[in-house]
Every structure is written in C-alpha cells, then in structure tokens.
PDB file of N, CA and C in Angstrom:
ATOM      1  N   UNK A   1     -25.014 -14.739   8.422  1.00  0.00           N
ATOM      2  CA  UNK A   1     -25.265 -13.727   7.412  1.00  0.00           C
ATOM      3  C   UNK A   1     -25.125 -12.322   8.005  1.00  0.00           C
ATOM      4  N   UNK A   2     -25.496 -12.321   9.368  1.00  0.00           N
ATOM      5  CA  UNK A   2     -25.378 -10.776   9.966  1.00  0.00           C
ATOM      6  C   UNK A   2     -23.809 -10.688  10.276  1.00  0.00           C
ATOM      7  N   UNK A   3     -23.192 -11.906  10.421  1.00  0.00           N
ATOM      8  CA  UNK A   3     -21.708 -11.031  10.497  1.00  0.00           C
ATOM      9  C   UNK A   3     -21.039 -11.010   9.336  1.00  0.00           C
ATOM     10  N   UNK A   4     -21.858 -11.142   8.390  1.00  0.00           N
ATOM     11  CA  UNK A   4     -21.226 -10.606   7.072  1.00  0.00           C
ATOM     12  C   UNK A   4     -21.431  -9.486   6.806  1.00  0.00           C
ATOM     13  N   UNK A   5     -22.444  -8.700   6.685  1.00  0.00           N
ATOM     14  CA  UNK A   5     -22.950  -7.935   6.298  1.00  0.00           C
ATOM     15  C   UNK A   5     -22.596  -6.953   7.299  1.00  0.00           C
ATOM     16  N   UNK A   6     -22.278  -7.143   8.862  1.00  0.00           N
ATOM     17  CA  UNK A   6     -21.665  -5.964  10.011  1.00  0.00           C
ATOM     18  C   UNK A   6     -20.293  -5.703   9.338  1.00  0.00           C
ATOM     19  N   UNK A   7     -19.557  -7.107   8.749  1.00  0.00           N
ATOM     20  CA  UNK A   7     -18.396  -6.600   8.257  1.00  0.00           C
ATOM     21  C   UNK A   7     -17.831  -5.987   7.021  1.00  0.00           C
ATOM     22  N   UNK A   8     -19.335  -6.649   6.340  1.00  0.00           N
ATOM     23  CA  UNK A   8     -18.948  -4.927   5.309  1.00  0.00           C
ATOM     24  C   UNK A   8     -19.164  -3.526   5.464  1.00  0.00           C
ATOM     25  N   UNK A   9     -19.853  -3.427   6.680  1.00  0.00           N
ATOM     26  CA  UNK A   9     -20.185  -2.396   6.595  1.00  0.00           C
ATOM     27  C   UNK A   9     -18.682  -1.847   7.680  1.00  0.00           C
ATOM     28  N   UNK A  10     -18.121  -2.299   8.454  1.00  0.00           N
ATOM     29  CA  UNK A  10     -17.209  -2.249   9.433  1.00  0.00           C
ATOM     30  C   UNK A  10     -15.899  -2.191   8.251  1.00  0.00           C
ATOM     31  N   UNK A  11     -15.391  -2.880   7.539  1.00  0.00           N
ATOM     32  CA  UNK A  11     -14.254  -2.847   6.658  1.00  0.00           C
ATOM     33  C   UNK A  11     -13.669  -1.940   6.234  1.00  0.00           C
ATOM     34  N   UNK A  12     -14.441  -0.827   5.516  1.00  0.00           N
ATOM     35  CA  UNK A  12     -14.053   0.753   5.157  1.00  0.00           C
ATOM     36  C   UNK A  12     -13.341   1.214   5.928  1.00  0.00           C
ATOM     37  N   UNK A  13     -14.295   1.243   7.492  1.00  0.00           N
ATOM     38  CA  UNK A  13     -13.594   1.822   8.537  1.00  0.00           C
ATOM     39  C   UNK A  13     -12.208   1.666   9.018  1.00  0.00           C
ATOM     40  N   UNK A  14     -12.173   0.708   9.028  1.00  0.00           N
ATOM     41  CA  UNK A  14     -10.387  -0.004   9.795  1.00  0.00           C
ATOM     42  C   UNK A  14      -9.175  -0.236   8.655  1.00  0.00           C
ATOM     43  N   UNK A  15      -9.927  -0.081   7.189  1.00  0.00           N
ATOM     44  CA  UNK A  15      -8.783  -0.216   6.196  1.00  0.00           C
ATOM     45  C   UNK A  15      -8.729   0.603   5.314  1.00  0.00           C
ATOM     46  N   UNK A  16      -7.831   1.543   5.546  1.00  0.00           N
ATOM     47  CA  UNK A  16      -7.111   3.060   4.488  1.00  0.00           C
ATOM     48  C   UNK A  16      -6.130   2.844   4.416  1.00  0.00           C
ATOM     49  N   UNK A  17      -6.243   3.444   2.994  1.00  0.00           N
ATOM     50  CA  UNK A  17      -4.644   3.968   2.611  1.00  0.00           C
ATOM     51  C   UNK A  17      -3.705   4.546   3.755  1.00  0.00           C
ATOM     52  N   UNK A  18      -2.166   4.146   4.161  1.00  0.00           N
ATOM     53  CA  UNK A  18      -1.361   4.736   5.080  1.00  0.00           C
ATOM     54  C   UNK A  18      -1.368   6.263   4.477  1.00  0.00           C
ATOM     55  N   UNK A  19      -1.314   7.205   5.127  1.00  0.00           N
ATOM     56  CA  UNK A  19      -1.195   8.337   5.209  1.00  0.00           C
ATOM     57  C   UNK A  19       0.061   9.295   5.570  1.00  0.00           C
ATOM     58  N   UNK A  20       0.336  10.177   5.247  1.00  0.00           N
ATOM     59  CA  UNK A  20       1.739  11.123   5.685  1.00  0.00           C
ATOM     60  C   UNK A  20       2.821  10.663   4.406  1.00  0.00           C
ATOM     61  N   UNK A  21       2.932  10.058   3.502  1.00  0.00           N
ATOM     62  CA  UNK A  21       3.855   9.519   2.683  1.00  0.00           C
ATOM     63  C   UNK A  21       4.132  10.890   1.793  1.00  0.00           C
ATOM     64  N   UNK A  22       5.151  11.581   1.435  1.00  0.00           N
ATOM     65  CA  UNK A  22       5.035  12.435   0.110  1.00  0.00           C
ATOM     66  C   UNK A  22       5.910  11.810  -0.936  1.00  0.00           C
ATOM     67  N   UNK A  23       5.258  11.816  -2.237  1.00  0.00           N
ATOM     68  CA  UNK A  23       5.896  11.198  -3.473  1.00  0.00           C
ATOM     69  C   UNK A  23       5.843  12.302  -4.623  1.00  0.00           C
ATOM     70  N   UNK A  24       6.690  12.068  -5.081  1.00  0.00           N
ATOM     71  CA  UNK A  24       6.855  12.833  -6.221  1.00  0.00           C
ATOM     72  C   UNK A  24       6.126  12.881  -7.203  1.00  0.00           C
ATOM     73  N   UNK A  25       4.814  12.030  -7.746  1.00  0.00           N
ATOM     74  CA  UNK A  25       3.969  12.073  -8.233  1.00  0.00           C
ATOM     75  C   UNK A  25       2.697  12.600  -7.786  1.00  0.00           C
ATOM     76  N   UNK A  26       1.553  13.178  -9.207  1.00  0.00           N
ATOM     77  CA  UNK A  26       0.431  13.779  -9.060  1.00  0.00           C
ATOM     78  C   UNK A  26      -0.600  12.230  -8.667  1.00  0.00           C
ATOM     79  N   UNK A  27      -1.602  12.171  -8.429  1.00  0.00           N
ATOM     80  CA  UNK A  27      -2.418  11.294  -8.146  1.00  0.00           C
ATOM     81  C   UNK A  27      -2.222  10.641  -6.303  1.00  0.00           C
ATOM     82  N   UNK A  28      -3.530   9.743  -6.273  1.00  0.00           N
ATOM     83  CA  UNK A  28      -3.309   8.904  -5.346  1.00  0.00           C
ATOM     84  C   UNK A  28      -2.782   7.231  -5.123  1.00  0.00           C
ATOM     85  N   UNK A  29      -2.197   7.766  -4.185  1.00  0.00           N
ATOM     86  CA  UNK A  29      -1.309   6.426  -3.428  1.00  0.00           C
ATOM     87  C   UNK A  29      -2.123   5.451  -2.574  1.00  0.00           C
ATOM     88  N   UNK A  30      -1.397   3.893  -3.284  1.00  0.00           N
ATOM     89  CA  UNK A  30      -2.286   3.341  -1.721  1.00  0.00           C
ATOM     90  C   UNK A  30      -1.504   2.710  -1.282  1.00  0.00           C
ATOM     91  N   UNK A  31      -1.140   2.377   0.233  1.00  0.00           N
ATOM     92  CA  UNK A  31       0.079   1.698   0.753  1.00  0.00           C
ATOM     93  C   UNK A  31      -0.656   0.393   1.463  1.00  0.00           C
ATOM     94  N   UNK A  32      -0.119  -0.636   0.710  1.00  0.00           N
ATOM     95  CA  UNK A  32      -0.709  -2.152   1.362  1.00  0.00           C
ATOM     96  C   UNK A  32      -0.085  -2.600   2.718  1.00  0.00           C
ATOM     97  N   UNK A  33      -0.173  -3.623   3.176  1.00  0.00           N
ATOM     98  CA  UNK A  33       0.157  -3.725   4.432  1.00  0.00           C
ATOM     99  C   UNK A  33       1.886  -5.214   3.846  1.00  0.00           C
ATOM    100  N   UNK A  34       1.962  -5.124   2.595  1.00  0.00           N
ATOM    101  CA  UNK A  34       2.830  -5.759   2.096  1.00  0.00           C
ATOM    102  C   UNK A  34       4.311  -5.221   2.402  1.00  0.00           C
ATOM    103  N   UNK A  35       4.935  -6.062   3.332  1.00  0.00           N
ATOM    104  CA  UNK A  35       6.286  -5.687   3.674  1.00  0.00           C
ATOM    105  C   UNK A  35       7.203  -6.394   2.591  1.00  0.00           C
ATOM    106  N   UNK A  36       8.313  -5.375   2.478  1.00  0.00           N
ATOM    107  CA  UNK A  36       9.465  -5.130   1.166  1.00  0.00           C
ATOM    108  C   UNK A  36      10.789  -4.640   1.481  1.00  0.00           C
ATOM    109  N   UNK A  37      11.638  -5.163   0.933  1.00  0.00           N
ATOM    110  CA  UNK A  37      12.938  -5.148   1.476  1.00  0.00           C
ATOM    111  C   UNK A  37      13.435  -3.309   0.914  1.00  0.00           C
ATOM    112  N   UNK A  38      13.985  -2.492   1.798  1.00  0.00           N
ATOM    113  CA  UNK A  38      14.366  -0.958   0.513  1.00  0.00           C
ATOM    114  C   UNK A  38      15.650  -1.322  -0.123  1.00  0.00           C
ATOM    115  N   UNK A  39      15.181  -0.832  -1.225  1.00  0.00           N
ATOM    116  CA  UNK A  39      16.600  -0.940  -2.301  1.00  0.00           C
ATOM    117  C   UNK A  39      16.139  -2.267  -3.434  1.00  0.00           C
ATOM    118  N   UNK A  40      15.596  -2.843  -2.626  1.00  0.00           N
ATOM    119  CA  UNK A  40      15.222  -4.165  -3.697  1.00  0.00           C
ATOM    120  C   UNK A  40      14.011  -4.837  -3.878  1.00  0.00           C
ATOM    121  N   UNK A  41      12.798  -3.844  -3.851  1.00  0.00           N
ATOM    122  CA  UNK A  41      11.476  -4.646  -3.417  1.00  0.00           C
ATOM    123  C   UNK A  41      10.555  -3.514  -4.253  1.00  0.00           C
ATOM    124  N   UNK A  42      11.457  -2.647  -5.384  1.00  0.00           N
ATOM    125  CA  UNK A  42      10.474  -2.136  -6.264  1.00  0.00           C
ATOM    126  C   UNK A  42       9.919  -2.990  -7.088  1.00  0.00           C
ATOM    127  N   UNK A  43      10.946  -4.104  -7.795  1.00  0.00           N
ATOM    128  CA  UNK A  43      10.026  -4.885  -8.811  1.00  0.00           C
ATOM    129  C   UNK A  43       8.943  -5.684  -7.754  1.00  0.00           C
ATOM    130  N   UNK A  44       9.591  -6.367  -6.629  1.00  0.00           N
ATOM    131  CA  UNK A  44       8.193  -6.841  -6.187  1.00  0.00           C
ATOM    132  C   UNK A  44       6.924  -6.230  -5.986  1.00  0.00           C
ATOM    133  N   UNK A  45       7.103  -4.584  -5.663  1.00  0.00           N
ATOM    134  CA  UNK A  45       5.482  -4.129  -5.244  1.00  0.00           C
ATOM    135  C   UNK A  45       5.033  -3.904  -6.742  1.00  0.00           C
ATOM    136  N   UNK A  46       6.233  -3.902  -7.687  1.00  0.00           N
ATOM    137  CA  UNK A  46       5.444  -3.304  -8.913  1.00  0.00           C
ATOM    138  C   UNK A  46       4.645  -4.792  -9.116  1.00  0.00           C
ATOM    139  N   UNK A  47       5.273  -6.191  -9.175  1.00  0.00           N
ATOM    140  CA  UNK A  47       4.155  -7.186  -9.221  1.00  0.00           C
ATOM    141  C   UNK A  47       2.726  -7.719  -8.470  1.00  0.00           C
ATOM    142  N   UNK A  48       3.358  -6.736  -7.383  1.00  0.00           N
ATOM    143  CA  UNK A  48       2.265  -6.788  -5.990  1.00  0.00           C
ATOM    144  C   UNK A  48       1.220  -5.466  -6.570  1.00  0.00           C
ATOM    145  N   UNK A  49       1.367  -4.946  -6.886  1.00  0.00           N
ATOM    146  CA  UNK A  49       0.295  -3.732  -7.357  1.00  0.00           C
ATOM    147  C   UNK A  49      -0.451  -4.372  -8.648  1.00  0.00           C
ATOM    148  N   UNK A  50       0.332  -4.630  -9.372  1.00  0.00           N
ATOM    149  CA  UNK A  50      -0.543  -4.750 -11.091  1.00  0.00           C
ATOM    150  C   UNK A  50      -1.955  -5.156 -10.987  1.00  0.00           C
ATOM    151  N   UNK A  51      -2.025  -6.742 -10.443  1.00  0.00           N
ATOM    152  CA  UNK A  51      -3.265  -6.755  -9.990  1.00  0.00           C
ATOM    153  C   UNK A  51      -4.008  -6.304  -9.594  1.00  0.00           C
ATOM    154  N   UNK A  52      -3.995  -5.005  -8.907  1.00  0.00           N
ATOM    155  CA  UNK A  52      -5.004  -4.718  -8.028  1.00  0.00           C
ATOM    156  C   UNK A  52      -4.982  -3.492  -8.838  1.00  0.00           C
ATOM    157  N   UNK A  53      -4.729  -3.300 -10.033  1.00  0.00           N
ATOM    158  CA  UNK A  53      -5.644  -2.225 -11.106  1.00  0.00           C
ATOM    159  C   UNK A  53      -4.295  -0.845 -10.753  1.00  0.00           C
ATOM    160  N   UNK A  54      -3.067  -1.209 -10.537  1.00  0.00           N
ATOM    161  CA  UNK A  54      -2.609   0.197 -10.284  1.00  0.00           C
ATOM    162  C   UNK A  54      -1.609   0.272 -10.960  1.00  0.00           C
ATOM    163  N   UNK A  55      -0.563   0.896 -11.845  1.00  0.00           N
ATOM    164  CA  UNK A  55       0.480   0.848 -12.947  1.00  0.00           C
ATOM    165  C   UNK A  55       1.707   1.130 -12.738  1.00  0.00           C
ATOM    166  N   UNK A  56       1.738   1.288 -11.072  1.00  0.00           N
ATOM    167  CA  UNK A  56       3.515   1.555 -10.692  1.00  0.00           C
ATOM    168  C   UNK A  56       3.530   0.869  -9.468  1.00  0.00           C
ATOM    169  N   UNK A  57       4.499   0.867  -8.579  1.00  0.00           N
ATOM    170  CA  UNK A  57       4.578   0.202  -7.388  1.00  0.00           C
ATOM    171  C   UNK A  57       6.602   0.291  -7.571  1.00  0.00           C
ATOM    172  N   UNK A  58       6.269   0.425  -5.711  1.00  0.00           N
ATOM    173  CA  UNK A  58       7.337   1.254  -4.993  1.00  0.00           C
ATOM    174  C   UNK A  58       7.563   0.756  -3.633  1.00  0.00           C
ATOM    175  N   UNK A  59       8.425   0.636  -3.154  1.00  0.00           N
ATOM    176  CA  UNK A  59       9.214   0.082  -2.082  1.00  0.00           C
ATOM    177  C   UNK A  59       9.193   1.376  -1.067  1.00  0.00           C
ATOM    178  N   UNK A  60       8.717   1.748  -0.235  1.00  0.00           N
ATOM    179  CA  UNK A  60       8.563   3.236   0.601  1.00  0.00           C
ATOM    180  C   UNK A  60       8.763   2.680   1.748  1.00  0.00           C
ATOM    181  N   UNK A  61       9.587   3.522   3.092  1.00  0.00           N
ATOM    182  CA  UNK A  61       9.589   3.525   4.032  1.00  0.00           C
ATOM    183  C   UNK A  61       8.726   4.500   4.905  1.00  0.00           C
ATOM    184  N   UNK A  62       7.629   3.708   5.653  1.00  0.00           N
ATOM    185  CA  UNK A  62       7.255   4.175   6.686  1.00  0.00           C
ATOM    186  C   UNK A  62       7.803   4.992   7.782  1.00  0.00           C
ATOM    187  N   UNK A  63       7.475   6.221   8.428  1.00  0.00           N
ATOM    188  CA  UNK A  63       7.892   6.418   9.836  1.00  0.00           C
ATOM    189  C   UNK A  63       7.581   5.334  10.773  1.00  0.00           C
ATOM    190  N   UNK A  64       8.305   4.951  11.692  1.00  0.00           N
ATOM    191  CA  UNK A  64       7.735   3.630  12.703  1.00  0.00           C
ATOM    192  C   UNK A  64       8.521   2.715  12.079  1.00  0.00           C
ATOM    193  N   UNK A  65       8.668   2.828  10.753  1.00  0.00           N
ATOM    194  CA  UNK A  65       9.161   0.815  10.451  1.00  0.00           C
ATOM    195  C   UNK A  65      10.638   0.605  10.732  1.00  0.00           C
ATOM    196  N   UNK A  66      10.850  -0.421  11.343  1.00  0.00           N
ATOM    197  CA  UNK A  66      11.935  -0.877  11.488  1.00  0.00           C
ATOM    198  C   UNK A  66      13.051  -1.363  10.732  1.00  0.00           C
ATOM    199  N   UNK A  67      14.493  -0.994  10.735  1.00  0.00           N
ATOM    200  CA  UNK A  67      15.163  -1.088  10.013  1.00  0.00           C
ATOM    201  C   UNK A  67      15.448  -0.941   7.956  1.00  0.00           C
ATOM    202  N   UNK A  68      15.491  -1.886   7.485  1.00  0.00           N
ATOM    203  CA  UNK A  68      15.362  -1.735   5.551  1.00  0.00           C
ATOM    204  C   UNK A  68      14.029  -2.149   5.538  1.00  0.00           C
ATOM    205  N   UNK A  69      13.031  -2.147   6.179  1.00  0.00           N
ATOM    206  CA  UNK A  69      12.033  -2.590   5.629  1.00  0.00           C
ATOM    207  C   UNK A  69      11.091  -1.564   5.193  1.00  0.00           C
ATOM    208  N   UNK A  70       9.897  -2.259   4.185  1.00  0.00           N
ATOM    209  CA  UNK A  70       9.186  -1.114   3.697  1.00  0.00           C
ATOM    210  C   UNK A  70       8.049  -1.763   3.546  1.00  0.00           C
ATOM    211  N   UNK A  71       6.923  -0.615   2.592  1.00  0.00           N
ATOM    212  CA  UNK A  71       5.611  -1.167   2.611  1.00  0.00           C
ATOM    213  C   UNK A  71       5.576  -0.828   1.019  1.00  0.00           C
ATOM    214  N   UNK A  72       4.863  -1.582   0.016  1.00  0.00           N
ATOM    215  CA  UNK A  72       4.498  -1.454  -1.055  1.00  0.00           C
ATOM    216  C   UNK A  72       3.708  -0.618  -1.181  1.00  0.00           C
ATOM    217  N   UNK A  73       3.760   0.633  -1.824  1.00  0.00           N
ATOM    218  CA  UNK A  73       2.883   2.124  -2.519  1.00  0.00           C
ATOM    219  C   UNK A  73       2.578   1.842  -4.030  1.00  0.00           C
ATOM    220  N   UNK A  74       1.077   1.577  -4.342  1.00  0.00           N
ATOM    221  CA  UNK A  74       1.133   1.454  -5.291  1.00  0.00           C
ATOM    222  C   UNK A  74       0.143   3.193  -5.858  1.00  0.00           C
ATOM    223  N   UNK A  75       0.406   3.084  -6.994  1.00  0.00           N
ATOM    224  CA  UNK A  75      -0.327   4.299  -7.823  1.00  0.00           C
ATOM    225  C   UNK A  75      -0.199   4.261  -9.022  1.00  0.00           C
ATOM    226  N   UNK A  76      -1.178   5.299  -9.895  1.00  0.00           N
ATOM    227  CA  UNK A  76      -1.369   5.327 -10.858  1.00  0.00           C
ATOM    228  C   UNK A  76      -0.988   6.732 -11.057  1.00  0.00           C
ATOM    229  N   UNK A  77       0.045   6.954 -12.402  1.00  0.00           N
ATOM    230  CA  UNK A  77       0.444   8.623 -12.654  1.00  0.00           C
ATOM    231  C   UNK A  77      -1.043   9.326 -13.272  1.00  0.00           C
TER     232      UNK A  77
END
C-alpha cells in the first residue's frame, strides 16, 4: 500500500507534457510518449487522443527523434 501511494505522489513528477513544441493553435498541448509515422500518423493520434478527452491529434516531430518518426500532440482548440 505504501508503494502505491509513494507512487502517486512520485507520478506528477516524472510525467509532463513534452515541452518546446510551437503549434499554430491557442490552448494547451499534450505530447504522449506514442510514436507515429510523419505524413501518415495524423488519423492515428487523432484516434490515440479522443479518448483521453482531447478533440484533435497530430503527428509532430520532436527535436532528438530520429528519422520520420513522431510523437502524438494531442489538444483541444
């Protein structure tokens, strides 16, 4: 029970939104740790977002990431 409760309290800490991204929209972004192909992995984050309460989703490349790959940005306008 205590390492439940260390890890909620620990969780906040180690898991944020990726940061440095600029988008052309007003509001906030959250970037999952869901890797996506660029060019072809908007409809997937848009199915990868819905659930989790957010109304767009986007295929974005990271600084650091390697080659076409990307991370799912989801947001709400």
């Amino acid at each position: 029970m205590k390492f439940f409760i260390v890890l909620l309290i620990l969780t906040p800490i180690f898991v944020s939104p990726t940061k440095g991204i600029e988008l052309d929209w007003d509001g906030k972004k959250y970037c999952s740790n869901m890797v996506c192909k660029m060019g072809i992995g908007d409809q997937f984050c848009i199915e990868d977002c819905t659930p989790r309460g957010w109304t767009h989703g986007q295929c974005l490349q990271i600084p650091g990431t390697p080659g076409d790959s990307g991370y799912c940005c989801c947001w709400t306008p």
